[in-house]
N, C-alpha and C. Protein backbone atom coordinates (compact mmCIF):
# COMPACT_ATOMS: atom_id res chain seq x y z
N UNK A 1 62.13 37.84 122.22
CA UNK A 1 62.22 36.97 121.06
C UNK A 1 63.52 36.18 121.11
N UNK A 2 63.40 34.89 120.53
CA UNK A 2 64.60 34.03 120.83
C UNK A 2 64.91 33.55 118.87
N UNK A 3 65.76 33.77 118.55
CA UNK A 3 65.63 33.43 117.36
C UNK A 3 66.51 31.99 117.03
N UNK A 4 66.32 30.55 116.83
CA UNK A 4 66.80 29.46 116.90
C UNK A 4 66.55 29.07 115.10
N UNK A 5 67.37 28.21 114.64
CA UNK A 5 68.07 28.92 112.97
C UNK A 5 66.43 28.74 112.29
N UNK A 6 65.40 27.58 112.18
CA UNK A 6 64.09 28.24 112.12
C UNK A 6 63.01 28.04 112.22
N UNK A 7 63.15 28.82 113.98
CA UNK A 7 62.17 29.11 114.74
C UNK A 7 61.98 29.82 115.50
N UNK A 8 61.38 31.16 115.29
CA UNK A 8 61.34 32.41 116.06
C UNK A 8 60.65 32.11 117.37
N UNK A 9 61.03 32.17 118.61
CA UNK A 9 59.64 31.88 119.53
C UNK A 9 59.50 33.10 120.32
N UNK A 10 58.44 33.79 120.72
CA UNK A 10 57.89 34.21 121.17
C UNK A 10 56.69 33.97 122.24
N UNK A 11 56.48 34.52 122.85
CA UNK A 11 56.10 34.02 124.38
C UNK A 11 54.45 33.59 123.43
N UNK A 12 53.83 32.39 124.11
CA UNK A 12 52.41 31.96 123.24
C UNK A 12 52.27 31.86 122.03
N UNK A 13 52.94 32.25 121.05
CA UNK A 13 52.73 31.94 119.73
C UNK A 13 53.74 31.29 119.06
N UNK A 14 53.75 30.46 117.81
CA UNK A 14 54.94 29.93 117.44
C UNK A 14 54.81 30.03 115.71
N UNK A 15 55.91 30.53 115.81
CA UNK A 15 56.52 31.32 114.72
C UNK A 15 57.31 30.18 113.28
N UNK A 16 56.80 29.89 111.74
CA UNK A 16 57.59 29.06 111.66
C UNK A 16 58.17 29.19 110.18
N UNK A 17 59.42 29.09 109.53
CA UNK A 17 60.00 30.05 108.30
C UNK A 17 60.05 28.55 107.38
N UNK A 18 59.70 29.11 106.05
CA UNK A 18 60.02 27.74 105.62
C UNK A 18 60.34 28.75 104.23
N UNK A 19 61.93 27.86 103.38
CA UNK A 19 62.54 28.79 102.53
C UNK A 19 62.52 27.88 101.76
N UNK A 20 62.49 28.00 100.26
CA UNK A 20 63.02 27.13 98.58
C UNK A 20 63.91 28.49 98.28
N UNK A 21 65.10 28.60 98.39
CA UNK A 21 66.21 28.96 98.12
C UNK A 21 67.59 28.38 97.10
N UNK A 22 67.52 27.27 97.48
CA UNK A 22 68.39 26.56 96.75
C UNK A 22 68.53 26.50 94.87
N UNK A 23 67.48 26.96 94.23
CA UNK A 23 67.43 27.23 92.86
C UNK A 23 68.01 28.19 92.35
N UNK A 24 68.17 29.56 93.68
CA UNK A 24 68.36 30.86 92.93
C UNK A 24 70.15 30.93 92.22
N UNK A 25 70.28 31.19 91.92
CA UNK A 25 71.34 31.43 90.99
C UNK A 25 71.68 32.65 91.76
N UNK A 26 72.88 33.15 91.89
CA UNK A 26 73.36 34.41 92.63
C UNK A 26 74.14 35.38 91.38
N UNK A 27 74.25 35.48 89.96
CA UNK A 27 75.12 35.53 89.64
C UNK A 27 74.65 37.31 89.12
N UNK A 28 73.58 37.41 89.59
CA UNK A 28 72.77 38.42 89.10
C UNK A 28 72.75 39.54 90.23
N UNK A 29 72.52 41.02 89.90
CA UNK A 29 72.74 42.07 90.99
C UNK A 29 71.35 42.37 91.49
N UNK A 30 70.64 42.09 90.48
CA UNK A 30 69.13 42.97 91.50
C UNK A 30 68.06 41.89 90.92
N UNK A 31 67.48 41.85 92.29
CA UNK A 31 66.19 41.07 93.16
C UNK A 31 65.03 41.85 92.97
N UNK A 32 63.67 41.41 92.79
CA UNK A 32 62.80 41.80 93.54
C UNK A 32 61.84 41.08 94.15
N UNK A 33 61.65 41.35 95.85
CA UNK A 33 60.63 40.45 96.34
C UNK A 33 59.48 41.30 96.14
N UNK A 34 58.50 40.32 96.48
CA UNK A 34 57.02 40.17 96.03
C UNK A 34 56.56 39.97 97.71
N UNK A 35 55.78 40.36 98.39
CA UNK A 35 55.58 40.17 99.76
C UNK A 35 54.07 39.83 99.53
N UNK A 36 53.22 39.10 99.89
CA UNK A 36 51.82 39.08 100.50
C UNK A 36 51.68 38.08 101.27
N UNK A 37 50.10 38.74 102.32
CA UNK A 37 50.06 37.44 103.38
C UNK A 37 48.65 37.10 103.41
N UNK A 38 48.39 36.39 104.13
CA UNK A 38 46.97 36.07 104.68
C UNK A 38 46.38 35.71 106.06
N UNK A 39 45.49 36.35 105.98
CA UNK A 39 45.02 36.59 107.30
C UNK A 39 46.00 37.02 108.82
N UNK A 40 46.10 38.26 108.03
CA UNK A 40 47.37 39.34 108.48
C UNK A 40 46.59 40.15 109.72
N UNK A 41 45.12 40.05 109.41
CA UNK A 41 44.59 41.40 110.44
C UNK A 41 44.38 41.00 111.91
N UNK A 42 44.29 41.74 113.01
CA UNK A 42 44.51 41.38 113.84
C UNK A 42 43.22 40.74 114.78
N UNK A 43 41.69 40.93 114.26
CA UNK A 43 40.43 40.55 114.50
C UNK A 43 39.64 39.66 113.76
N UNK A 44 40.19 38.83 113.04
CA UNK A 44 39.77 38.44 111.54
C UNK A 44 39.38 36.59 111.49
N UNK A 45 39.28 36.48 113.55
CA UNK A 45 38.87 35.04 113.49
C UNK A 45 40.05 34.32 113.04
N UNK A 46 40.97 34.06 112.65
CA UNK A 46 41.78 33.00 112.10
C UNK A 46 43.16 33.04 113.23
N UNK A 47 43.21 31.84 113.99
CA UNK A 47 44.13 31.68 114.56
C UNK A 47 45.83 32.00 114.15
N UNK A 48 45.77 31.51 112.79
CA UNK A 48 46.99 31.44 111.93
C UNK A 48 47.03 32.38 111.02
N UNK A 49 48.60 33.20 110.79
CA UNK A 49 48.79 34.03 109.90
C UNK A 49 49.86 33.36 108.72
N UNK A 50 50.33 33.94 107.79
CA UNK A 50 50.58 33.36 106.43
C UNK A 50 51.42 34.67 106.07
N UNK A 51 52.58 35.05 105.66
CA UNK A 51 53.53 35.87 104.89
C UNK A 51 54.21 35.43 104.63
N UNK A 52 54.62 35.94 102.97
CA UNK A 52 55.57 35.21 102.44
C UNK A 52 55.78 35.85 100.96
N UNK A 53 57.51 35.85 100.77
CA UNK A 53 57.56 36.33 99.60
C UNK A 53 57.88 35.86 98.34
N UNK A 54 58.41 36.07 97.06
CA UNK A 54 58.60 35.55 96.20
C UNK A 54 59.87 36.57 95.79
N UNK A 55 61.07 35.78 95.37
CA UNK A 55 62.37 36.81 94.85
C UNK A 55 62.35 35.99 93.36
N UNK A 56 62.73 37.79 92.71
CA UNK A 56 62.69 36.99 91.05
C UNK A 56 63.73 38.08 90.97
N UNK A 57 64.78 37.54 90.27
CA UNK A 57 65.77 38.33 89.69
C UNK A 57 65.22 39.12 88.51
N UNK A 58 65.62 40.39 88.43
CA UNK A 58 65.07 41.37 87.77
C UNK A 58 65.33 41.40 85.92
N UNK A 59 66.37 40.55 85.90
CA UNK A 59 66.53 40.35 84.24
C UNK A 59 65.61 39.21 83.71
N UNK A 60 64.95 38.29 84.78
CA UNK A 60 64.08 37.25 84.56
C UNK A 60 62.38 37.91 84.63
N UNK A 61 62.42 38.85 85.34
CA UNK A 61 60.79 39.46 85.55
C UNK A 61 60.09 39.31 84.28
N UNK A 62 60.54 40.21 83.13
CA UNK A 62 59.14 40.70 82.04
C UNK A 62 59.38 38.80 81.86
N UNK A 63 60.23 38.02 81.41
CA UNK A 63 60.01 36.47 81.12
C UNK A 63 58.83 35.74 81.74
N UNK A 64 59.17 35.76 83.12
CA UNK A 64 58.32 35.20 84.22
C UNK A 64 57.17 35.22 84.01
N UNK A 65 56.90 36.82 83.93
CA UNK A 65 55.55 37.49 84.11
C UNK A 65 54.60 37.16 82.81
N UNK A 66 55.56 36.75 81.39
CA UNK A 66 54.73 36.45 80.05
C UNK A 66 54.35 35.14 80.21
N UNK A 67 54.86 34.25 80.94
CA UNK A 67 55.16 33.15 80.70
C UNK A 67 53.86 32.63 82.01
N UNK A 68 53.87 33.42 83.36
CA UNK A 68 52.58 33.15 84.10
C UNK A 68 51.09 33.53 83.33
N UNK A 69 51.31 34.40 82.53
CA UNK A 69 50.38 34.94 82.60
C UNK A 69 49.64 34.29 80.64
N UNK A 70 50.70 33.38 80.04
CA UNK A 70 50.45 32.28 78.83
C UNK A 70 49.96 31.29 79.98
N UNK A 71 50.45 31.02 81.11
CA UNK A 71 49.37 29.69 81.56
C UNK A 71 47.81 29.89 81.77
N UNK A 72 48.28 31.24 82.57
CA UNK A 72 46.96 31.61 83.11
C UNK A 72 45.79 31.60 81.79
N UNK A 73 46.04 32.15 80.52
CA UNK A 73 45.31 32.26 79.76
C UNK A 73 44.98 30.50 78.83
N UNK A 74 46.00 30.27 78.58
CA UNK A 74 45.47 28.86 78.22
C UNK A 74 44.25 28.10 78.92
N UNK A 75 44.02 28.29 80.26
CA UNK A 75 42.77 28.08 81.71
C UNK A 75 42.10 29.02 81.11
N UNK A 76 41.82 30.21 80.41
CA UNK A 76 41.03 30.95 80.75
C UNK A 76 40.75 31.76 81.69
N UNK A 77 41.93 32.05 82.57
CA UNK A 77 41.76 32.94 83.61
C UNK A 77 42.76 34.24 83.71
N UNK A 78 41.99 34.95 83.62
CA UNK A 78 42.66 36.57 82.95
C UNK A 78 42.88 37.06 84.59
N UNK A 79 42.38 36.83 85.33
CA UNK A 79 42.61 37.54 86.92
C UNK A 79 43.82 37.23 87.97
N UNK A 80 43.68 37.87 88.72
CA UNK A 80 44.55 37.60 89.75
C UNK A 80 44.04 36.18 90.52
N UNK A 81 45.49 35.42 90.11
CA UNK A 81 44.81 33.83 91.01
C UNK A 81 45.14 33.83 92.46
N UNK A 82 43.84 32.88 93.37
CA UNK A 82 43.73 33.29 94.48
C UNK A 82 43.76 31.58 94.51
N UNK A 83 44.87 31.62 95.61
CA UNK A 83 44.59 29.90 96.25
C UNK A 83 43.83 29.33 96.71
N UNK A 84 43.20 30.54 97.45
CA UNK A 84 42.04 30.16 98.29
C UNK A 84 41.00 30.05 97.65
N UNK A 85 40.61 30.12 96.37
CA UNK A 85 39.75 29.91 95.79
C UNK A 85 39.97 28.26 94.58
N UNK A 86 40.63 27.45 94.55
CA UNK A 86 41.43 26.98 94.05
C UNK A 86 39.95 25.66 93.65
N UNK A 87 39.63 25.69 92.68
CA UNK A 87 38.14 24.60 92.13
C UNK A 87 38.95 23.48 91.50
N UNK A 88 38.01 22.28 91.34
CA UNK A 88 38.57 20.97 90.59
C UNK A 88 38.72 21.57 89.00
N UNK A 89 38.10 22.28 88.71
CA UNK A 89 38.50 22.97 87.48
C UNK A 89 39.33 23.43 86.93
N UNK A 90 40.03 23.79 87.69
CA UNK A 90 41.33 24.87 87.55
C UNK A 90 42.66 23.90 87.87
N UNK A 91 42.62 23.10 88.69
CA UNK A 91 43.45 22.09 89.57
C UNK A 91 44.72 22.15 88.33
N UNK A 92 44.56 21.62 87.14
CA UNK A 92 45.63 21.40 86.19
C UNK A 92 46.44 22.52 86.09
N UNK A 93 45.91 23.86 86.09
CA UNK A 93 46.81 25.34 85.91
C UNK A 93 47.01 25.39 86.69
N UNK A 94 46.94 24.88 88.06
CA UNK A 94 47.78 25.35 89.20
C UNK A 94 48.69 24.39 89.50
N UNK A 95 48.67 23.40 89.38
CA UNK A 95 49.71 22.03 89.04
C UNK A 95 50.58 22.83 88.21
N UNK A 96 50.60 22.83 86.88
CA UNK A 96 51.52 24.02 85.71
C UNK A 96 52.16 25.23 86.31
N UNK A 97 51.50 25.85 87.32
CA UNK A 97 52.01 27.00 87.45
C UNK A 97 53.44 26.53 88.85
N UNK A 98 52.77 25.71 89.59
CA UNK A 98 53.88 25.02 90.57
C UNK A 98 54.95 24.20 90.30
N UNK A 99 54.62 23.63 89.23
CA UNK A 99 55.85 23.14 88.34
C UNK A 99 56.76 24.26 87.80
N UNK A 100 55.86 25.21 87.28
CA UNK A 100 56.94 26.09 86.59
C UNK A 100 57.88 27.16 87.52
N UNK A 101 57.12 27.66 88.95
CA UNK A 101 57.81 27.58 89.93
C UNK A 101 58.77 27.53 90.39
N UNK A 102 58.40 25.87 90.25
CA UNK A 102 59.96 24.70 91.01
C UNK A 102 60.88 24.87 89.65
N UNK A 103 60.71 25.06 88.79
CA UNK A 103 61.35 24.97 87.53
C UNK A 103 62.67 26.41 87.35
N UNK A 104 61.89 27.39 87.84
CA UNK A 104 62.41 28.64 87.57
C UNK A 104 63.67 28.99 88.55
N UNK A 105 64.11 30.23 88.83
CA UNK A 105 65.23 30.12 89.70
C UNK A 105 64.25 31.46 90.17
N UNK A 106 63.20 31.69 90.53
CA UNK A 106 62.50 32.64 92.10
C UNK A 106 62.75 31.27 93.12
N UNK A 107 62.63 32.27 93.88
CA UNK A 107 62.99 31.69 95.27
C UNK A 107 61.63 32.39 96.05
N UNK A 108 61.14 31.24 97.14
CA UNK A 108 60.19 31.56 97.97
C UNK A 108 60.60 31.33 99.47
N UNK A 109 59.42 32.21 100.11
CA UNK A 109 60.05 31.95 101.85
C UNK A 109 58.34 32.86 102.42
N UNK A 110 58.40 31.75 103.44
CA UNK A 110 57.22 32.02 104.30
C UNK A 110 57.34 32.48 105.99
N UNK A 111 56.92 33.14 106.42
CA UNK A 111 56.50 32.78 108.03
C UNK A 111 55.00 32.61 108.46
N UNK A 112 55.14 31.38 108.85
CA UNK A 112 53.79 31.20 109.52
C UNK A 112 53.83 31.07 111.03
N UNK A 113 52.77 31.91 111.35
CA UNK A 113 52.11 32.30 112.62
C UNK A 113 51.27 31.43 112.90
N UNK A 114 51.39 31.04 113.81
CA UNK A 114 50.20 30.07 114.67
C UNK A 114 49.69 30.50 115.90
N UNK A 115 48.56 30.50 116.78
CA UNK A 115 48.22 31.10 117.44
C UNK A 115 47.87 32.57 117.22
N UNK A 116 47.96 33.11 116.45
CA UNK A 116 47.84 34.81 116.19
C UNK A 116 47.34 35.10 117.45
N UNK A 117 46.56 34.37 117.35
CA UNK A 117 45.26 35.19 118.60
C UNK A 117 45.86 35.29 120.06
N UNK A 118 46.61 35.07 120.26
CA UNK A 118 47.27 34.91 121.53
C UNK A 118 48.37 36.21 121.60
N UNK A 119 48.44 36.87 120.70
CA UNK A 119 49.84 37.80 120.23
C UNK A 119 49.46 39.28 121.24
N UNK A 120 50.43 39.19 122.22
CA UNK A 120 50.10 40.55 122.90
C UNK A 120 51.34 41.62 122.49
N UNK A 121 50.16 42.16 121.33
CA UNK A 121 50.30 43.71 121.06
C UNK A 121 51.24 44.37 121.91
N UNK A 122 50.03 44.90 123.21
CA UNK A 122 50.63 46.05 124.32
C UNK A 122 52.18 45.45 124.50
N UNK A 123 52.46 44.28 125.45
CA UNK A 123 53.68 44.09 125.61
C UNK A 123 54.95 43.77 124.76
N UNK A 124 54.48 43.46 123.15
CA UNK A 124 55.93 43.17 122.03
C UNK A 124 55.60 44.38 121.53
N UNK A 125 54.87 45.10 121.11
CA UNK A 125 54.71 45.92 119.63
C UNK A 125 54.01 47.69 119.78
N UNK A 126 54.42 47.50 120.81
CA UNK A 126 54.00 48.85 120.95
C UNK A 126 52.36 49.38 121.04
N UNK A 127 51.54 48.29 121.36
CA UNK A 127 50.56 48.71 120.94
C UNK A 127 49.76 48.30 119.85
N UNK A 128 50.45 47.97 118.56
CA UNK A 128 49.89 47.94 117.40
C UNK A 128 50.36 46.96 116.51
N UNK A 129 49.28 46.16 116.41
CA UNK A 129 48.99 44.71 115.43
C UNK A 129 49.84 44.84 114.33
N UNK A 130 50.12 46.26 113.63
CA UNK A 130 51.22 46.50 112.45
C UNK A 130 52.74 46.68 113.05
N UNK A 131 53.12 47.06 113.95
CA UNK A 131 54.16 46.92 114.23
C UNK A 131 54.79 45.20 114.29
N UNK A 132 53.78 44.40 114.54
CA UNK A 132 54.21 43.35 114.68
C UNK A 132 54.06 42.58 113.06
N UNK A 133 53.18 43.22 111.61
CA UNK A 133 53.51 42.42 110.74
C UNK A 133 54.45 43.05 110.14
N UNK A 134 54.85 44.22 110.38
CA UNK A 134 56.13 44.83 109.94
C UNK A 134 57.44 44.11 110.09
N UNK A 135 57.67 43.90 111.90
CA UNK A 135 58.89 43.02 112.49
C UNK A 135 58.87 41.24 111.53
N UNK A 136 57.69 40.79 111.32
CA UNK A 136 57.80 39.37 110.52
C UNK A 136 58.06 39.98 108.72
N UNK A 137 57.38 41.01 108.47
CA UNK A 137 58.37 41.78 107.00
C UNK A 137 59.84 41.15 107.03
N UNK A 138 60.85 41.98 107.89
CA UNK A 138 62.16 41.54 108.41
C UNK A 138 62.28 40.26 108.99
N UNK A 139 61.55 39.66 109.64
CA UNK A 139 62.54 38.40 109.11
C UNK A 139 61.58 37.38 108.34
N UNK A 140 61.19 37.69 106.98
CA UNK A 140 60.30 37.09 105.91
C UNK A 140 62.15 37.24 105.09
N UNK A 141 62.46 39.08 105.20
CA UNK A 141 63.25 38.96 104.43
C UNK A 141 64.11 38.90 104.34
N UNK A 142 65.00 38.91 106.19
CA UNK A 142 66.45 38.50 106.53
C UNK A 142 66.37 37.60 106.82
N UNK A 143 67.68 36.70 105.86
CA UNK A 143 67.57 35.23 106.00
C UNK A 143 69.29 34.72 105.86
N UNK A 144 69.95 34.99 106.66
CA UNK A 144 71.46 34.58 106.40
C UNK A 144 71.77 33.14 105.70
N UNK A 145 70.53 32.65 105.88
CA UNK A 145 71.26 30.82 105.73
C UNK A 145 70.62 31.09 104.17
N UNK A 146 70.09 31.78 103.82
CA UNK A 146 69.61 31.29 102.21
C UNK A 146 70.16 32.47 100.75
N UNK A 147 70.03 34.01 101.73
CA UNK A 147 70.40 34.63 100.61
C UNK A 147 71.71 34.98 100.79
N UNK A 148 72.37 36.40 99.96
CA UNK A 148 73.82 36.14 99.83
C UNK A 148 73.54 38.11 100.00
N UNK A 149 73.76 38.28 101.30
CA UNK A 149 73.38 40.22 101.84
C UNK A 149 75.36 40.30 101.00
N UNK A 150 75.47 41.47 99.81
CA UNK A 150 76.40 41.85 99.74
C UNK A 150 76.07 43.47 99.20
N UNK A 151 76.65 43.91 99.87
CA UNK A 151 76.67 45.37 98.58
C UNK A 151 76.80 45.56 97.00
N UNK A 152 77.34 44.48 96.78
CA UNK A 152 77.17 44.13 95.00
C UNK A 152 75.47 43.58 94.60
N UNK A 153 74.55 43.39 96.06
CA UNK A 153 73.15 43.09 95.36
C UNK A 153 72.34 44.42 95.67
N UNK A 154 70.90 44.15 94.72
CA UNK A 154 70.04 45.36 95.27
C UNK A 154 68.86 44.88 94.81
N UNK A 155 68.47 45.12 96.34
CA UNK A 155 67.10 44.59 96.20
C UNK A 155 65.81 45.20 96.70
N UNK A 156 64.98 45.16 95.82
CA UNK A 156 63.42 46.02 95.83
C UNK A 156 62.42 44.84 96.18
N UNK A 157 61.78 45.99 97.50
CA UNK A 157 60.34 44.96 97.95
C UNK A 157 59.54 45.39 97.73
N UNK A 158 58.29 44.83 97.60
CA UNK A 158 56.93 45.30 96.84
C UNK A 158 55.63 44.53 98.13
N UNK A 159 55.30 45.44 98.80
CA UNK A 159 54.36 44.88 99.39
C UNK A 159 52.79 45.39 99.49
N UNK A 160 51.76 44.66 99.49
CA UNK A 160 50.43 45.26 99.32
C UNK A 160 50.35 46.54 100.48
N UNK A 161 49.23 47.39 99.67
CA UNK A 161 49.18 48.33 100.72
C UNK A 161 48.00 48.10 101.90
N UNK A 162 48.46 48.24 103.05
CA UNK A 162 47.67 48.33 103.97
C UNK A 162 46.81 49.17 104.63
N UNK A 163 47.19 50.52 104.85
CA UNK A 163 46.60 51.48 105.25
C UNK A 163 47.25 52.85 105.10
N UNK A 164 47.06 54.13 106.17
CA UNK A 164 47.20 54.89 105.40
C UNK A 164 48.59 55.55 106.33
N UNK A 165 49.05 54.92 107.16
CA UNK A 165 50.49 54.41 108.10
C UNK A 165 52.02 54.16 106.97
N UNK A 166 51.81 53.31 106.06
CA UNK A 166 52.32 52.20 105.54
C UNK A 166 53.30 52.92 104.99
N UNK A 167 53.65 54.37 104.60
CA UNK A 167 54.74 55.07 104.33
C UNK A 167 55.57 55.17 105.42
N UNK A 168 55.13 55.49 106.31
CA UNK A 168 56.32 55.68 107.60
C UNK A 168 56.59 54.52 108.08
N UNK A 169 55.63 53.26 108.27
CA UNK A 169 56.20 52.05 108.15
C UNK A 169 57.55 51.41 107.29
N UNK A 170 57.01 52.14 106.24
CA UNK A 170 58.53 51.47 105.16
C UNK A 170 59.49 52.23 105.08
N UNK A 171 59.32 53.32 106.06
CA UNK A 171 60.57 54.40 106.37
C UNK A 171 61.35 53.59 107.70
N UNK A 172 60.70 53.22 108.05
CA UNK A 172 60.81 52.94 109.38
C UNK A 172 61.86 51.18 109.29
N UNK A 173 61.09 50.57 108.29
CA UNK A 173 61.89 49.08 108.14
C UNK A 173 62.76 49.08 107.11
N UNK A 174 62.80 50.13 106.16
CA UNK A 174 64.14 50.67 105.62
C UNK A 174 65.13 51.39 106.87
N UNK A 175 65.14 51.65 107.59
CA UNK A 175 65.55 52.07 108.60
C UNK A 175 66.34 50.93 109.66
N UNK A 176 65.46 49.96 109.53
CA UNK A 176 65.74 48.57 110.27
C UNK A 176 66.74 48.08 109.76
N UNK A 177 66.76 48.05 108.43
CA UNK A 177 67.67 47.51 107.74
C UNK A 177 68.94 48.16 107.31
N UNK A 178 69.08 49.50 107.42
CA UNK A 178 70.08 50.17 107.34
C UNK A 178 71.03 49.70 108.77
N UNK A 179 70.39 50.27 109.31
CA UNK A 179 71.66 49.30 110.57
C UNK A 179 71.59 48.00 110.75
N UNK A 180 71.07 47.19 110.30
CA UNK A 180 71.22 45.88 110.28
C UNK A 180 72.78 45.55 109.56
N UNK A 181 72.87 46.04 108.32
CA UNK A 181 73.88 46.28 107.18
C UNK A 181 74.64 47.34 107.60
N UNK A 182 74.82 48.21 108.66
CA UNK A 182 75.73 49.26 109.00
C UNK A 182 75.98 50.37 107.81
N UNK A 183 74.61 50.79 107.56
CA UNK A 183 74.00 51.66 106.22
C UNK A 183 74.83 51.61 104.85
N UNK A 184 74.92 50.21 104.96
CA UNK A 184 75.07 49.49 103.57
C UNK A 184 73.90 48.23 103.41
N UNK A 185 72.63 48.44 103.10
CA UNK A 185 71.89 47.63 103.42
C UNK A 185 71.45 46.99 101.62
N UNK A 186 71.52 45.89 101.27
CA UNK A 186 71.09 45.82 99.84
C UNK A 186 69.66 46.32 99.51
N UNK A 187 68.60 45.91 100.48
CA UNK A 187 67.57 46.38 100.33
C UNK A 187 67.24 47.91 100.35
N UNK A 188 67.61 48.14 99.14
CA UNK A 188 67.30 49.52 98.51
C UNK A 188 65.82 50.07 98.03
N UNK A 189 64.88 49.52 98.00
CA UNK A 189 63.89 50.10 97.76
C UNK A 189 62.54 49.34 98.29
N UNK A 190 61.29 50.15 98.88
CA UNK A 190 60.38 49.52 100.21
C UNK A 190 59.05 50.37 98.96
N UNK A 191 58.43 49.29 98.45
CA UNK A 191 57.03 50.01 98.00
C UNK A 191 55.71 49.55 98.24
N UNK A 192 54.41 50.10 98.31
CA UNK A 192 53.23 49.81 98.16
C UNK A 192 53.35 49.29 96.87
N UNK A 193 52.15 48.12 96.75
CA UNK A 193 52.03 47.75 95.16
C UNK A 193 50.26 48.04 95.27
């Protein structure tokens, strides 16, 4: 892996980070990211993969969360919104919700995968398609040029659960990150949601 400020390359596939950072306000101690991806699995037909998280400072959460979830209902939509499902119907609440977004001080950051299908397992990852969305976990969420790694922050990740691995996985990239930080790592807490 060659890491160039952002563009991970890897042999056949190309790797690509795209951050909205610039809103967050630093003045606050604890974070929490929000992790989900798409078309993460490793047989699933889709050339391209999609991860990416969402950081909301933790004194802003219950706000955020009343305030998504007054749009959502004004639409009429009580569920979990899916982009990929995104109708001319709806178009205006999702306009609202991207405004309010850009409006707020969360911060977002993606890596997109291109080529997936080309990704050899055996020779980067040990074998296993999760070892490798684990390693894009880390750098979804180490990002020197955007956040501010100090021991005065602490920050909790929340990522969907995958299988039945996914504990020793997040032992394992809590682990990553402890020596990354020389076991002062801010990222203090790794959960299934």
């Amino acid at each position: 892996l060659r890491n160039d400020k952002n563009k991970i390359v890897v042999p056949s596939i190309k790797i690509r980070i795209f951050t909205k950072a610039n809103r967050i306000v630093w003045d606050m101690e604890q974070y929490s990211f929000f992790v989900d991806e798409s078309c993460h699995l490793e047989h699933d037909r889709s050339p391209v993969m999609c991860i990416g998280t969402i950081c909301v400072p933790d004194d802003k959460y219950q706000q955020y969360k009343e305030d998504i979830k007054s749009i959502k209902q004004k639409y009429g939509i009580l569920h979990e919104v899916k982009w990929n499902t995104i109708s001319n119907t709806h178009v205006e609440m999702y306009k609202e919700l991207i405004d309010y977004f850009f409006t707020s001080e969360m911060g977002f950051r993606c890596v997109l995968v291109t080529y997936k299908d080309r990704l050899d397992n055996l020779s980067f990852n040990n074998g296993e398609h999760d070892n490798f969305y684990y390693k894009l976990i880390y750098y979804l969420l180490y990002n020197p040029y955007a956040y501010n790694y100090t021991t005065d922050f602490e920050y909790k990740v929340f990522l969907d659960i995958k299988d039945t691995k996914g504990r020793k996985k997040l032992d394992k990239i809590t682990q990553v990150f402890a020596n990354q930080f020389h076991g002062k790592s801010p990222f203090t807490h790794f959960q299934h949601i």
